[in-house]
Protein backbone atom coordinates (compact mmCIF):
# COMPACT_ATOMS: atom_id res chain seq x y z
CA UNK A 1 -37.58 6.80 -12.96
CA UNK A 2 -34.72 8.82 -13.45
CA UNK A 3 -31.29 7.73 -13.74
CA UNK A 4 -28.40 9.96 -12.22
CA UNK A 5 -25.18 10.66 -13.93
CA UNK A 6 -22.10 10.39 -11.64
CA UNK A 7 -19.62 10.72 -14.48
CA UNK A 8 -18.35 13.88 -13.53
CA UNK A 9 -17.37 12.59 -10.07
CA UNK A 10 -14.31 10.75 -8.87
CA UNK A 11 -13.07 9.52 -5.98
CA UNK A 12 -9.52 10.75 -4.67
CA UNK A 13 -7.40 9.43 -1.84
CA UNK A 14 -5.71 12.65 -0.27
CA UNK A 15 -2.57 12.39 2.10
CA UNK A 16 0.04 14.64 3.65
CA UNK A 17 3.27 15.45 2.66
CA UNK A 18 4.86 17.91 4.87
CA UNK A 19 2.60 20.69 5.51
CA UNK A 20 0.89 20.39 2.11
CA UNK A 21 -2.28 17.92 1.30
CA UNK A 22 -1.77 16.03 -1.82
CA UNK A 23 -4.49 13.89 -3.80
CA UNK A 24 -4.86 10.96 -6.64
CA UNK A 25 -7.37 9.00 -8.11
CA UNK A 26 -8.37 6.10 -6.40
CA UNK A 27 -8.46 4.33 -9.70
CA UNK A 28 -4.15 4.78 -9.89
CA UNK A 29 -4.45 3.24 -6.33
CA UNK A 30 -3.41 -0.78 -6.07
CA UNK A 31 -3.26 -0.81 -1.55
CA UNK A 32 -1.48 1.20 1.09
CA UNK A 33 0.80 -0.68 3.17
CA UNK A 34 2.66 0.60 6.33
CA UNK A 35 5.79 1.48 6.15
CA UNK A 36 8.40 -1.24 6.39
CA UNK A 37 11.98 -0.47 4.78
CA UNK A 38 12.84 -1.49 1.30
CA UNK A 39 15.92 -2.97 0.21
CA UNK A 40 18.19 -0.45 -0.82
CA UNK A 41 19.79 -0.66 -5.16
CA UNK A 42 22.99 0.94 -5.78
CA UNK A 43 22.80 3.14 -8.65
CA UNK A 44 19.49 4.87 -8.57
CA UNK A 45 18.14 8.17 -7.86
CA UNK A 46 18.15 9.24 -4.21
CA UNK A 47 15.06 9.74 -3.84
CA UNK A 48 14.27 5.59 -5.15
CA UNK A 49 14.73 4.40 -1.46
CA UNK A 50 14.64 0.65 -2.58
CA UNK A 51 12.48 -1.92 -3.14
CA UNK A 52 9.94 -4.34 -1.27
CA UNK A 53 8.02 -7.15 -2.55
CA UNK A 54 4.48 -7.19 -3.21
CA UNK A 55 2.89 -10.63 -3.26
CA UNK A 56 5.80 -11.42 -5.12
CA UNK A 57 6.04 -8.41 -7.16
CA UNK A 58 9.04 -6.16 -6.89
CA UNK A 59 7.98 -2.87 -6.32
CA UNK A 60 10.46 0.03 -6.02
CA UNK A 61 9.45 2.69 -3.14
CA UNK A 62 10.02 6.27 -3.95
CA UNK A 63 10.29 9.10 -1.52
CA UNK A 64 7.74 11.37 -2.98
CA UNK A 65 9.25 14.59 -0.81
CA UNK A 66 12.75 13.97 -2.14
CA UNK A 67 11.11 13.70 -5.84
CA UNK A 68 9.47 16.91 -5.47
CA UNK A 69 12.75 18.61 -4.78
CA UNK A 70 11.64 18.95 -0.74
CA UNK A 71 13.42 17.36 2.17
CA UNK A 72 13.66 13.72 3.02
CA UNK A 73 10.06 12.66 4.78
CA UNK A 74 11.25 11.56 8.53
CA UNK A 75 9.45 8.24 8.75
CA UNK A 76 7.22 7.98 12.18
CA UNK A 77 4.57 5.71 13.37
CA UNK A 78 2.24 7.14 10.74
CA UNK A 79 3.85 6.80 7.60
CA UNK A 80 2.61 4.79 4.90
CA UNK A 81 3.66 3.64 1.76
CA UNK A 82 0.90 4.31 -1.70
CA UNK A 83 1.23 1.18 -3.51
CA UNK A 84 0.02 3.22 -7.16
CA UNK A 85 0.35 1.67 -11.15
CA UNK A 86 2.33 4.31 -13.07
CA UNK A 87 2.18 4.25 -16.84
CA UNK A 88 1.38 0.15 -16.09
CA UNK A 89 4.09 -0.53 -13.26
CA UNK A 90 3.75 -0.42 -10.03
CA UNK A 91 5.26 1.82 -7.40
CA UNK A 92 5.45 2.62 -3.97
CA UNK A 93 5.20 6.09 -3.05
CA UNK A 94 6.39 6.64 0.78
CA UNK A 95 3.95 9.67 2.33
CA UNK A 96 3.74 11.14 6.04
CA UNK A 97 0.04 10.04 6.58
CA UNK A 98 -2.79 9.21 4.70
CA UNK A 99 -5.50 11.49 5.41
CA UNK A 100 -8.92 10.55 3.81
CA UNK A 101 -11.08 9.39 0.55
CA UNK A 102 -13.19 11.93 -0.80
CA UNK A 103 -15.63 12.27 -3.40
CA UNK A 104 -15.02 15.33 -5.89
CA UNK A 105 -16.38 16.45 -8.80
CA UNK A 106 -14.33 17.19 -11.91
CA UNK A 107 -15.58 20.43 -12.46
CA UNK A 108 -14.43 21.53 -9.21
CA UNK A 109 -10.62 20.99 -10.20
CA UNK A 110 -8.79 24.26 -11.09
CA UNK A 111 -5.74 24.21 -13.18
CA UNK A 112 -2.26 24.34 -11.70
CA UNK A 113 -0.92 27.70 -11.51
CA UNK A 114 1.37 28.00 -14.70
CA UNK A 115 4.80 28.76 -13.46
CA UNK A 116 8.16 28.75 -14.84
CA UNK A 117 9.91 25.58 -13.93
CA UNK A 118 12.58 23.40 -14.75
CA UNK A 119 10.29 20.44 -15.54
CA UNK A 120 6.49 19.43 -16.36
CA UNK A 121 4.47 20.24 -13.69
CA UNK A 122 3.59 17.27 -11.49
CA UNK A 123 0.40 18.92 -10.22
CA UNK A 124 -2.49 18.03 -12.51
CA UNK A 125 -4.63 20.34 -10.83
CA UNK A 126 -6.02 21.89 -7.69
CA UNK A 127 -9.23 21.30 -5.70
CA UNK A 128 -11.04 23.20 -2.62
CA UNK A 129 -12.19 19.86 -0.50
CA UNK A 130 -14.33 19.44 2.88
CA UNK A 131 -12.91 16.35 5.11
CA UNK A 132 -13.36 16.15 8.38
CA UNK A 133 -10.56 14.20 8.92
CA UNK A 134 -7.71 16.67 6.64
CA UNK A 135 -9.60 20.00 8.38
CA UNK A 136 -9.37 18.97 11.62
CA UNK A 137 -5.48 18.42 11.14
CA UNK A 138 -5.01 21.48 9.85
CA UNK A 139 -7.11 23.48 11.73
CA UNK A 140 -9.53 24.95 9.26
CA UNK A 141 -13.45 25.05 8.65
CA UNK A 142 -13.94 26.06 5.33
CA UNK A 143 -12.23 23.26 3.24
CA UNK A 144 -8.76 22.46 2.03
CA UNK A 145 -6.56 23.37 -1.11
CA UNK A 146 -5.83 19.29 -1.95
CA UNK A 147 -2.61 19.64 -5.06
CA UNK A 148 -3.95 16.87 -7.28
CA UNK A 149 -1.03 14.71 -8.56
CA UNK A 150 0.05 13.46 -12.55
CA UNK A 151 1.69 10.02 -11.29
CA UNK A 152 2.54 9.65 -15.60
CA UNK A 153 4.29 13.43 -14.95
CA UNK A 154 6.40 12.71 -12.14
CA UNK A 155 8.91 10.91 -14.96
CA UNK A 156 9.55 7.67 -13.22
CA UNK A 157 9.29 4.85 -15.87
CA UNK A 158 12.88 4.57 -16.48
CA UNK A 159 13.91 4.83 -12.92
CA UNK A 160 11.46 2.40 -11.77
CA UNK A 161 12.59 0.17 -14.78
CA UNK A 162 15.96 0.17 -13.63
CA UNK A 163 14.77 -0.29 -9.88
CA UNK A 164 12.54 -3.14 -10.70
C-alpha cells in the first residue's frame, strides 16, 4: 500500500477585487459573511470601514481596495465580507465576490514580480489556476493569474488594535 503525500498542496479561497482575482489560504480563513455595514470609529484609517460583531467578537472590517491604494469597492448584492485571523486577530476584509476554493500546489506559486514600491509587497506570490467558476467570469479557457495575498504584510495589527 502506498501512502500519498499531499504536503505540497493547499487549499486557497480566491475572490475578486475589481478586475483582478485575489487568493489566501483557507487555513487564514475563520467564515465569510454577507455584507452588512459595520459601525463606523472615528479616528482610523479610511480604508477601516468599522466594525461588526462576530458571535460576540468585535471584528473591524477593512476595505481591502482602499488598502491596496485602489478605489473604494461599490458594495452590490454580491459583496461579501472575509472574516480572516491576522497575526492572531481577527478581521474582516470587505471583497466584490467570492469566486471559488481551489486546490493548488506550492510549487506552482511564482514569486511576486520585484518592483520598486513604497511598502512591502502584499502579494506573497502568483499562481496560474483552472476554476470553472473564476474563468467563466472572466472569459478565459486556459486558467487564471490568482495574486496570492500576505494577510501578516498588509500591516494591519496596530490599526485593527486600535479598531478593536
Amino acid at each position: 500500500m502506498s501512502s500519498i503525500d499531499n504536503s505540497d498542496e493547499r487549499k486557497i479561497v480566491t475572490f475578486s477585487l475589481g478586475q483582478q482575482i485575489f487568493g489566501i489560504d483557507m487555513s487564514a480563513l475563520i467564515e465569510i459573511r454577507e455584507w452588512d455595514e459595520p459601525t463606523p470609529l472615528p479616528g482610523v484609517p479610511s480604508y477601516i470601514k468599522g466594525v461588526t460583531n462576530l458571535r460576540g467578537t468585535v471584528v473591524p472590517v477593512v476595505g481591502l481596495a482602499e488598502r491596496l491604494g485602489w478605489a473604494p469597492s461599490v458594495v452590490h448584492a454580491r459583496s461579501c465580507i472575509l472574516v480572516v485571523n491576522v497575526d492572531g486577530k481577527q478581521a474582516g476584509f470587505l471583497v466584490d465576490e467570492v469566486a471559488d476554493i481551489v486546490l493548488i500546489k506550492d510549487s506552482d506559486i511564482r514569486p511576486a514580480p520585484d518592483v520598486e514600491i513604497g511598502e512591502a509587497s502584499v502579494i506573497a506570490g502568483l499562481v496560474k489556476t483552472t476554476s470553472r467558476t473564476i474563468e467563466a467570469a472572466h472569459g478565459s479557457t486556459d486558467g487564471i493569474m490568482v495574486l496570492l495575498l500576505d494577510l501578516d504584510a498588509l500591516g494591519l495589527t496596530r490599526q485593527l488594535d486600535m479598531a478593536a
